[in-house]
C-alpha atoms as a PDB file:
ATOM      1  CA  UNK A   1      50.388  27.164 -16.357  1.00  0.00           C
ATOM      2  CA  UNK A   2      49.862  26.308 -12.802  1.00  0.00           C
ATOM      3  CA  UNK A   3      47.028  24.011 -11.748  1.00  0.00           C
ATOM      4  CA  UNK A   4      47.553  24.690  -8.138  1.00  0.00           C
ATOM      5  CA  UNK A   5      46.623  28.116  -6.370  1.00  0.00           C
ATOM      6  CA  UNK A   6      49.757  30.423  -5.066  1.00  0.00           C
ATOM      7  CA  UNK A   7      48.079  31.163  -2.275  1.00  0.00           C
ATOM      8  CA  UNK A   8      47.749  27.143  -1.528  1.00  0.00           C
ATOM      9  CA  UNK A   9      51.191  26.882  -2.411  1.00  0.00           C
ATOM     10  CA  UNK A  10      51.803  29.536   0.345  1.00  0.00           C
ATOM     11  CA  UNK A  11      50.040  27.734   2.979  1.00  0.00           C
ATOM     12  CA  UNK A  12      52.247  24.974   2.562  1.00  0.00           C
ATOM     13  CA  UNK A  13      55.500  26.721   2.818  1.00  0.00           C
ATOM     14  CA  UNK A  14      54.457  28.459   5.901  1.00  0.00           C
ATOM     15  CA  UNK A  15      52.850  25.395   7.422  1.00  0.00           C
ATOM     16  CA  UNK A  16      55.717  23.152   6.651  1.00  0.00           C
ATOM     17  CA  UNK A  17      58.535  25.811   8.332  1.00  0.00           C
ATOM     18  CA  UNK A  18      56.058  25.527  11.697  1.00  0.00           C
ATOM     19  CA  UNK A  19      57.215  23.017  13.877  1.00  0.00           C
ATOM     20  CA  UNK A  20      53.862  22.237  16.163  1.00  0.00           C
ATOM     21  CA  UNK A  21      52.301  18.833  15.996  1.00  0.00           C
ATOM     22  CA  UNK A  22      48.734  21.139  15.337  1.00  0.00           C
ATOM     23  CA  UNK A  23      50.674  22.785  12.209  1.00  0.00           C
ATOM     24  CA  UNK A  24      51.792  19.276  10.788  1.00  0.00           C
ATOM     25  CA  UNK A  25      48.441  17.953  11.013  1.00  0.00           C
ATOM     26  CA  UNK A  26      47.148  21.295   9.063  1.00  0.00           C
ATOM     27  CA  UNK A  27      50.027  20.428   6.420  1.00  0.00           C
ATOM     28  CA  UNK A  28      49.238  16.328   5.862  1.00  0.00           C
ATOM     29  CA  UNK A  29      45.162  17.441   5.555  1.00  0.00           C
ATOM     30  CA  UNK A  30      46.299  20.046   2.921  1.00  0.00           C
ATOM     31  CA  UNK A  31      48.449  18.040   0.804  1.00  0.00           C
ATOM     32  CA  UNK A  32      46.262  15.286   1.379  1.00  0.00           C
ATOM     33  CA  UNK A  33      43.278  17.231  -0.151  1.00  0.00           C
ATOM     34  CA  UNK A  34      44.766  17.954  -3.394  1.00  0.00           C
ATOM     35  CA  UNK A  35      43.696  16.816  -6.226  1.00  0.00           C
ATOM     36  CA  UNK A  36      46.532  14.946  -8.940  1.00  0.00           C
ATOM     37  CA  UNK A  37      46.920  18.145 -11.003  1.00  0.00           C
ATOM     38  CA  UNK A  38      47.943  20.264  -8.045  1.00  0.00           C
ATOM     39  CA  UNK A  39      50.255  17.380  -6.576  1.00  0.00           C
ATOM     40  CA  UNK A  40      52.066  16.846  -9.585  1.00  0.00           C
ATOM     41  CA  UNK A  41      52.654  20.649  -9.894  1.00  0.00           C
ATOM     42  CA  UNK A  42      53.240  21.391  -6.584  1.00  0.00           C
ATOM     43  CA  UNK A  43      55.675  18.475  -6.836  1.00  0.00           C
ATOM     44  CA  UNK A  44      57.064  19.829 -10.050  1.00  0.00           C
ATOM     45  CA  UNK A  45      57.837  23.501  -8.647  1.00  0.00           C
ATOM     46  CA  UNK A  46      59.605  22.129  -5.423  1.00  0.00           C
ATOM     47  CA  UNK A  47      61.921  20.146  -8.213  1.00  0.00           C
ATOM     48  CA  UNK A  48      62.414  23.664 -10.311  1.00  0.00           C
ATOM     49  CA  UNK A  49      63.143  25.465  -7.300  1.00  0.00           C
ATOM     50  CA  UNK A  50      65.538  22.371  -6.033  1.00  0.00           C
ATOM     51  CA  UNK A  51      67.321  22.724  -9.418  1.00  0.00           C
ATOM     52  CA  UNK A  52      66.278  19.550 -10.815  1.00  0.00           C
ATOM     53  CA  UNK A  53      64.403  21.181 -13.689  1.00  0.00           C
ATOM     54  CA  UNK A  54      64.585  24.356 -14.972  1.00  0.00           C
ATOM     55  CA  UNK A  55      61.269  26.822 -14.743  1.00  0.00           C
ATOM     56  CA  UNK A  56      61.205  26.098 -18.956  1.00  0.00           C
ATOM     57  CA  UNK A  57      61.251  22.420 -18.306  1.00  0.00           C
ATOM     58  CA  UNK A  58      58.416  23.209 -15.879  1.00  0.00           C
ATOM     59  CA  UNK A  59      55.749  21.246 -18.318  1.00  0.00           C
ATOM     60  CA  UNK A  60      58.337  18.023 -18.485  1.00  0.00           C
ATOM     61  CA  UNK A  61      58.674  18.098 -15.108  1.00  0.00           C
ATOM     62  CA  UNK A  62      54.995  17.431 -14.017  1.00  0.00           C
ATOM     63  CA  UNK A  63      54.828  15.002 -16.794  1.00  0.00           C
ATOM     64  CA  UNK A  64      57.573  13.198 -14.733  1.00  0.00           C
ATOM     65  CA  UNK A  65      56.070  14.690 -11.602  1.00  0.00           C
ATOM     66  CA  UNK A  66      52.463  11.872 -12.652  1.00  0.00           C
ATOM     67  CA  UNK A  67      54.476   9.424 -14.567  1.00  0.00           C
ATOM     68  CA  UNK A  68      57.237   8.086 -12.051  1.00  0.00           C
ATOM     69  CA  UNK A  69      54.421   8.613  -8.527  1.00  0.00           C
ATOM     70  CA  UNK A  70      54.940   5.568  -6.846  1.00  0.00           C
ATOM     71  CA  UNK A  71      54.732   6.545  -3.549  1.00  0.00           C
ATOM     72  CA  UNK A  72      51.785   8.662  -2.025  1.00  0.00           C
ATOM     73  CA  UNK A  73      52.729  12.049  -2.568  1.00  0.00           C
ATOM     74  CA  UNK A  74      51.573  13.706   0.594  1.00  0.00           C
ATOM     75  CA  UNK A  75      54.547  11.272   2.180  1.00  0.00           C
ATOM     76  CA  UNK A  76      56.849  12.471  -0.778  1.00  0.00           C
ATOM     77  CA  UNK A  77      56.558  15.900  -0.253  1.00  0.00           C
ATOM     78  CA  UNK A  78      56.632  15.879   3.435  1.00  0.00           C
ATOM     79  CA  UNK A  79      60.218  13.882   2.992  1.00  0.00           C
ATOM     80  CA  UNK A  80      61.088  16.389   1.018  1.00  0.00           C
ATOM     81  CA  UNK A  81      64.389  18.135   2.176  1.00  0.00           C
ATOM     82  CA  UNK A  82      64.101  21.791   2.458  1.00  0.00           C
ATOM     83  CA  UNK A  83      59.917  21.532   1.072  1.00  0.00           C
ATOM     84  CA  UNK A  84      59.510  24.928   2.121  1.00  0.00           C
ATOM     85  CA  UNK A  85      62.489  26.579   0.526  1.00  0.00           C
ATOM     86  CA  UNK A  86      62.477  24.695  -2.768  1.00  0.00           C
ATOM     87  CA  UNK A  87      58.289  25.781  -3.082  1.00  0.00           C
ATOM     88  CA  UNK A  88      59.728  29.083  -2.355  1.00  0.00           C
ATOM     89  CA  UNK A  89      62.883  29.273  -4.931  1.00  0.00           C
ATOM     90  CA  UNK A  90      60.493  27.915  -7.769  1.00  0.00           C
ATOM     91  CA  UNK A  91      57.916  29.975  -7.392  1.00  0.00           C
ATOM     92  CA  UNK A  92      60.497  32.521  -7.786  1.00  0.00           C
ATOM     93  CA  UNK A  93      61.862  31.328 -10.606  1.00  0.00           C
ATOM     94  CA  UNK A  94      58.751  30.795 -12.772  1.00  0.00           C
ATOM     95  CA  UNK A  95      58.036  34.263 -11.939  1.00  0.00           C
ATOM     96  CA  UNK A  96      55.345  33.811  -9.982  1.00  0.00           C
ATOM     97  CA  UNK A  97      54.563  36.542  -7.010  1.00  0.00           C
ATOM     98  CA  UNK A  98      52.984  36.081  -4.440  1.00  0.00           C
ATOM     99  CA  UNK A  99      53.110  38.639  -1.857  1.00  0.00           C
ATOM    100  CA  UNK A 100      49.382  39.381  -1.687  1.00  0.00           C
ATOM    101  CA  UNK A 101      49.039  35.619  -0.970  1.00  0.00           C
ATOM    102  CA  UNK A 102      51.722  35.957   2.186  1.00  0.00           C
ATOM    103  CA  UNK A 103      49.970  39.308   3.246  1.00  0.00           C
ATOM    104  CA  UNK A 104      46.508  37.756   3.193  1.00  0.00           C
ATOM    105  CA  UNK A 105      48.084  34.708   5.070  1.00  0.00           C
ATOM    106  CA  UNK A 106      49.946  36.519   7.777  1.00  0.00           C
END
């Protein structure tokens, strides 16, 4: 159900809560690497775990997520509010576990 990999999605929550010029460089290369399927899905979780969608509107909400993308979405998501928390809350709410992912990471 997810085209983009937990432990990617990881990354990006712990390189988005570091506040180093070095880590937001790390962050814009990342996002800026991904392919459409993983932005729209990584956009699409951030909106579940922001409340906008619900994890069983998960599917509608990357349709949105590649329909409406009118600005570049590595500037999107790093405007995004609280990225970090919302990638956080909606992996949580699609069920989606990742603590081997934060283990390897850390």
């Amino acid at each position: 159900m997810l085209e983009i990999a937990p432990a990617k999605v990881v990354e990006i929550i712990y390189l988005s809560r570091e506040t180093t010029a070095s880590a937001a460089a790390e962050l814009r290369g990342l996002l800026a690497g991904l392919n459409v399927d993983e932005t729209s899905h990584l956009t699409a979780l951030a909106w579940v775990g922001r409340g906008t969608y619900t994890a069983e509107e998960f599917g509608a909400a990357v349709v949105v997520a590649q329909v409406e993308a009118t600005a570049p979405a590595v500037e999107y998501l790093l405007g995004m509010t609280d990225l970090a928390e919302n990638l956080e809350a909606g992996l949580e709410e699609m069920g989606i576990d990742v603590t081997g992912e934060e283990e390897d990471l850390l």
